[in-house]
N, C-alpha and C. Protein backbone atom coordinates (compact mmCIF):
# COMPACT_ATOMS: atom_id res chain seq x y z
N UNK A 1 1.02 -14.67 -11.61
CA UNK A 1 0.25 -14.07 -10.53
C UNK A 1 0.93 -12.77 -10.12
N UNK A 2 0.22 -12.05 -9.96
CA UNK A 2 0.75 -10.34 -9.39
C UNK A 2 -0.43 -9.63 -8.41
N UNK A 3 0.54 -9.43 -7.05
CA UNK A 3 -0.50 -8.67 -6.58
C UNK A 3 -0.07 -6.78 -6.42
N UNK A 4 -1.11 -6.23 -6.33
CA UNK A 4 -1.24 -4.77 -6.43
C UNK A 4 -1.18 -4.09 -5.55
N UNK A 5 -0.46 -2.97 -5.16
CA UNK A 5 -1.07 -2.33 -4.08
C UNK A 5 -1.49 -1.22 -4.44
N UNK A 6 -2.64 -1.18 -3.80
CA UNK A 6 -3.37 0.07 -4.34
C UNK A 6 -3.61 1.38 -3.61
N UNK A 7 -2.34 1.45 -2.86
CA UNK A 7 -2.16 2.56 -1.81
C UNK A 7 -2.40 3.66 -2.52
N UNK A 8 -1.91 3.96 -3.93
CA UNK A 8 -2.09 5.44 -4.27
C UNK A 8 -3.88 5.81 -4.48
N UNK A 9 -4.26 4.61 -4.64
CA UNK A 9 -5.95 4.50 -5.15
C UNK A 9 -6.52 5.59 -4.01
N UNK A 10 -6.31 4.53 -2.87
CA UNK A 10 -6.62 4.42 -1.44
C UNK A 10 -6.45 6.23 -0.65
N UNK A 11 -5.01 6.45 -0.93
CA UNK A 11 -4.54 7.94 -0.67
C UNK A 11 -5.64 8.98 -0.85
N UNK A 12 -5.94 8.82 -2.53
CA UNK A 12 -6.81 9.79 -3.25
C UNK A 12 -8.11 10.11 -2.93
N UNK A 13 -8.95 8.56 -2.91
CA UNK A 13 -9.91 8.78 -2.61
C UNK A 13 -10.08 9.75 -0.80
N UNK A 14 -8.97 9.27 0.12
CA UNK A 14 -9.14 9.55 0.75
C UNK A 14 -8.65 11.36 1.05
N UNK A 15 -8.00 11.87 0.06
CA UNK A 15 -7.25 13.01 0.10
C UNK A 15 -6.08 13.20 0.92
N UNK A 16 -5.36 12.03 1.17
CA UNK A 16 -4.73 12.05 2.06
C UNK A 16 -3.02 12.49 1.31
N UNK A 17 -2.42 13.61 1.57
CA UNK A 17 -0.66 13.69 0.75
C UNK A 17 -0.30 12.55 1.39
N UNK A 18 0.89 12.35 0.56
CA UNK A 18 2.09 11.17 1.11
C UNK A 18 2.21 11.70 2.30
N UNK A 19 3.28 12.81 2.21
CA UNK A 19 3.85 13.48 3.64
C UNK A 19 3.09 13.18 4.56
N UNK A 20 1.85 13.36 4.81
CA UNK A 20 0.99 13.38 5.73
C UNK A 20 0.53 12.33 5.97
N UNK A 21 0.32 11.05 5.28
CA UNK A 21 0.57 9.94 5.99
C UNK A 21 1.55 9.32 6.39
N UNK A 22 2.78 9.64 5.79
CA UNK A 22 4.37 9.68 6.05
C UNK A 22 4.35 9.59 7.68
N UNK A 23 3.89 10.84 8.14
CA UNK A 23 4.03 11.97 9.17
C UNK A 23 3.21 10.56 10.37
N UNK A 24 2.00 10.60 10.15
CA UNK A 24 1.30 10.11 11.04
C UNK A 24 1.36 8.22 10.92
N UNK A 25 1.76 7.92 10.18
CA UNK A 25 2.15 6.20 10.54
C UNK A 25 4.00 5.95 10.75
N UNK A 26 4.60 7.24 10.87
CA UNK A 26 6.02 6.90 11.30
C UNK A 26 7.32 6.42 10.10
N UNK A 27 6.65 6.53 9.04
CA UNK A 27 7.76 6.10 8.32
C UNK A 27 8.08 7.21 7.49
N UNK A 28 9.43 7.06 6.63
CA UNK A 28 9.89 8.20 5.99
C UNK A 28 8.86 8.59 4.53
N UNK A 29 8.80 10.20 3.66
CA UNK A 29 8.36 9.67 2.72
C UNK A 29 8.92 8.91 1.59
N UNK A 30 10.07 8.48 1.59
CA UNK A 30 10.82 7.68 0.61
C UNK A 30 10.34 6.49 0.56
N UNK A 31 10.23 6.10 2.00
CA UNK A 31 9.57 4.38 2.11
C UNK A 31 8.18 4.06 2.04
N UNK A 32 7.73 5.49 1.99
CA UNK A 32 6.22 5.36 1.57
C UNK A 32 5.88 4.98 0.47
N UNK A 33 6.63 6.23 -0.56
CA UNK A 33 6.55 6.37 -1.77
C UNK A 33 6.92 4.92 -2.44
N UNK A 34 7.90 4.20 -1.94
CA UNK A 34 8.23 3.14 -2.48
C UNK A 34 6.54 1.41 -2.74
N UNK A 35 6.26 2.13 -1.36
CA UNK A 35 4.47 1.47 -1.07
C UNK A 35 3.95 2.40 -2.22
N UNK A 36 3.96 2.98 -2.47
CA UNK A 36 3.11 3.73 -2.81
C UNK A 36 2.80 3.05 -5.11
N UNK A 37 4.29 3.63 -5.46
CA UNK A 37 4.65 2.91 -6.31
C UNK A 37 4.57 1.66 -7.06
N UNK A 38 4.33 1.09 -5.95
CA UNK A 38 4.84 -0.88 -5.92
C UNK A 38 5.58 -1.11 -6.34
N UNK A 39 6.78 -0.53 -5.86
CA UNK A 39 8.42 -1.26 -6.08
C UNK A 39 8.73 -1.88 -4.56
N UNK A 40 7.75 -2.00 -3.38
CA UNK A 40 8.13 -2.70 -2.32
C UNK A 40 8.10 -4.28 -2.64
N UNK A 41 9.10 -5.00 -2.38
CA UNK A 41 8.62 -6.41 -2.39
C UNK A 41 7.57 -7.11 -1.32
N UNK A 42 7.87 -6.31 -0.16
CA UNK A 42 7.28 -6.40 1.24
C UNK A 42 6.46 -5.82 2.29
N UNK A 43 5.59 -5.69 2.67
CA UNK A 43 4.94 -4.82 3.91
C UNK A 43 4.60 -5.58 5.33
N UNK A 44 5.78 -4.46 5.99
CA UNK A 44 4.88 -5.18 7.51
C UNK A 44 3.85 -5.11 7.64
N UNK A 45 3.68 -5.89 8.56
CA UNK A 45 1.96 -6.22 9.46
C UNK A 45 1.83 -5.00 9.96
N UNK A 46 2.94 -4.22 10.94
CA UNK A 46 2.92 -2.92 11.42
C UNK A 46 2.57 -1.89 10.79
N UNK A 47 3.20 -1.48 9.65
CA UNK A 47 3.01 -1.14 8.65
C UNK A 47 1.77 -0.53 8.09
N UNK A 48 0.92 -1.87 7.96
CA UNK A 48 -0.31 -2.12 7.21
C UNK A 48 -1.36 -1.68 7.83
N UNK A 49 -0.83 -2.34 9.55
CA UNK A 49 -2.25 -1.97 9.90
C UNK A 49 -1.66 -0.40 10.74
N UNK A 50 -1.07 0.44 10.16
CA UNK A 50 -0.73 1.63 10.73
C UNK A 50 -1.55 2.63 9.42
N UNK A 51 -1.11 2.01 8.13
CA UNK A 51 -1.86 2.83 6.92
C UNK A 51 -3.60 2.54 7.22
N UNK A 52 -4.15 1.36 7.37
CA UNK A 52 -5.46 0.46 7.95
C UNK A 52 -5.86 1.90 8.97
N UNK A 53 -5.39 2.00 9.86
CA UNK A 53 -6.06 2.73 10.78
C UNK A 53 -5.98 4.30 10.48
N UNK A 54 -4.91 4.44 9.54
CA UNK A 54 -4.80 6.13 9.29
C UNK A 54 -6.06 6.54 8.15
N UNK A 55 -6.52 5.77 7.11
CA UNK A 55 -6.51 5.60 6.03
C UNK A 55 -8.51 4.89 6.15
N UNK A 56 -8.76 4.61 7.28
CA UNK A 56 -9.95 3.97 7.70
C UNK A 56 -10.40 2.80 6.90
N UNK A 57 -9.68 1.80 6.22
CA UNK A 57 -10.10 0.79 5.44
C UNK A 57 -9.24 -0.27 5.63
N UNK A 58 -9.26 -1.06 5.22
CA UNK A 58 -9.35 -2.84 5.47
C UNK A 58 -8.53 -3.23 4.49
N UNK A 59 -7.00 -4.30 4.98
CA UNK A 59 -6.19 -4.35 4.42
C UNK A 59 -6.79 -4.64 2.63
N UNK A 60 -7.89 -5.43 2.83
CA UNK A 60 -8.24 -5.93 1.16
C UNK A 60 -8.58 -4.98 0.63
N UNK A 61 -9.14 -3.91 0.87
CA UNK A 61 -8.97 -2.65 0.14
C UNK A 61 -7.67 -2.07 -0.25
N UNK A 62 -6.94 -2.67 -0.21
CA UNK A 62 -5.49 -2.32 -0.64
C UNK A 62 -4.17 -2.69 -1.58
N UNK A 63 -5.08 -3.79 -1.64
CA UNK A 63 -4.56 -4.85 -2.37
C UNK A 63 -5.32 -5.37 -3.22
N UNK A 64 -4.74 -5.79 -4.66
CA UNK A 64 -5.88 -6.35 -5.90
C UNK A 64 -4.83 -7.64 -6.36
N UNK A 65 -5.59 -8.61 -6.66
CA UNK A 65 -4.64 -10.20 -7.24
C UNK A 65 -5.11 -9.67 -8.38
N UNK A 66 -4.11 -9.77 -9.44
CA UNK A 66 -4.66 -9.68 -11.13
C UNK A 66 -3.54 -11.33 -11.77
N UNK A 67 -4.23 -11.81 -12.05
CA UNK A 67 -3.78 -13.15 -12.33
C UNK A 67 -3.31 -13.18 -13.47
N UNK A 68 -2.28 -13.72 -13.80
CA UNK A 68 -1.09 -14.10 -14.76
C UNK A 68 -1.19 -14.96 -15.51
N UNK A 69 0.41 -15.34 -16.12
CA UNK A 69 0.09 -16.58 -17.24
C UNK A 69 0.82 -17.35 -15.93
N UNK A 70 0.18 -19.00 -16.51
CA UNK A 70 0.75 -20.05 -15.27
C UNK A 70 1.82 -20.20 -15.34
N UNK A 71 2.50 -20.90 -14.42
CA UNK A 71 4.18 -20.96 -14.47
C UNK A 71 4.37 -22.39 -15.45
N UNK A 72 5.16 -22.77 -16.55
CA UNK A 72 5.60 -24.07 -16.80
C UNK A 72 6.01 -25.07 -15.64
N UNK A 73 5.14 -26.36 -15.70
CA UNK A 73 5.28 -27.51 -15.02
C UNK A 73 7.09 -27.83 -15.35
């Protein structure tokens, strides 16, 4: 199981630079970029719904499940 984040999707369509959402949800662009990437293991709730409201869409727009091989019993 793997889930996606599809922040850079999300960015584009919306034209939005990193910096500039950097700027306006408070975080650095390093820790963006790291969202951005998907090398985060984690996202706050704060976070989320700070990109959610900058970004005008709904956390499931942000995220994609692409399903895996099963784990051995």
């Amino acid at each position: 199981m793997s889930i996606i984040f599809r922040l850079d999707r999300m960015m584009a369509d919306r034209k939005m630079p990193l910096n500039e959402l950097a700027r306006r949800i408070g975080i650095t662009d390093a820790n963006l970029s790291i969202l951005k990437t998907g090398k985060a293991k984690a996202v706050r709730l704060s976070t989320l719904d700070a990109i959610c409201r900058e970004l005008d869409c709904q956390p499931g727009d942000l995220f994609e499940h692409v399903p895996g091989p099963q784990d051995p019993d």
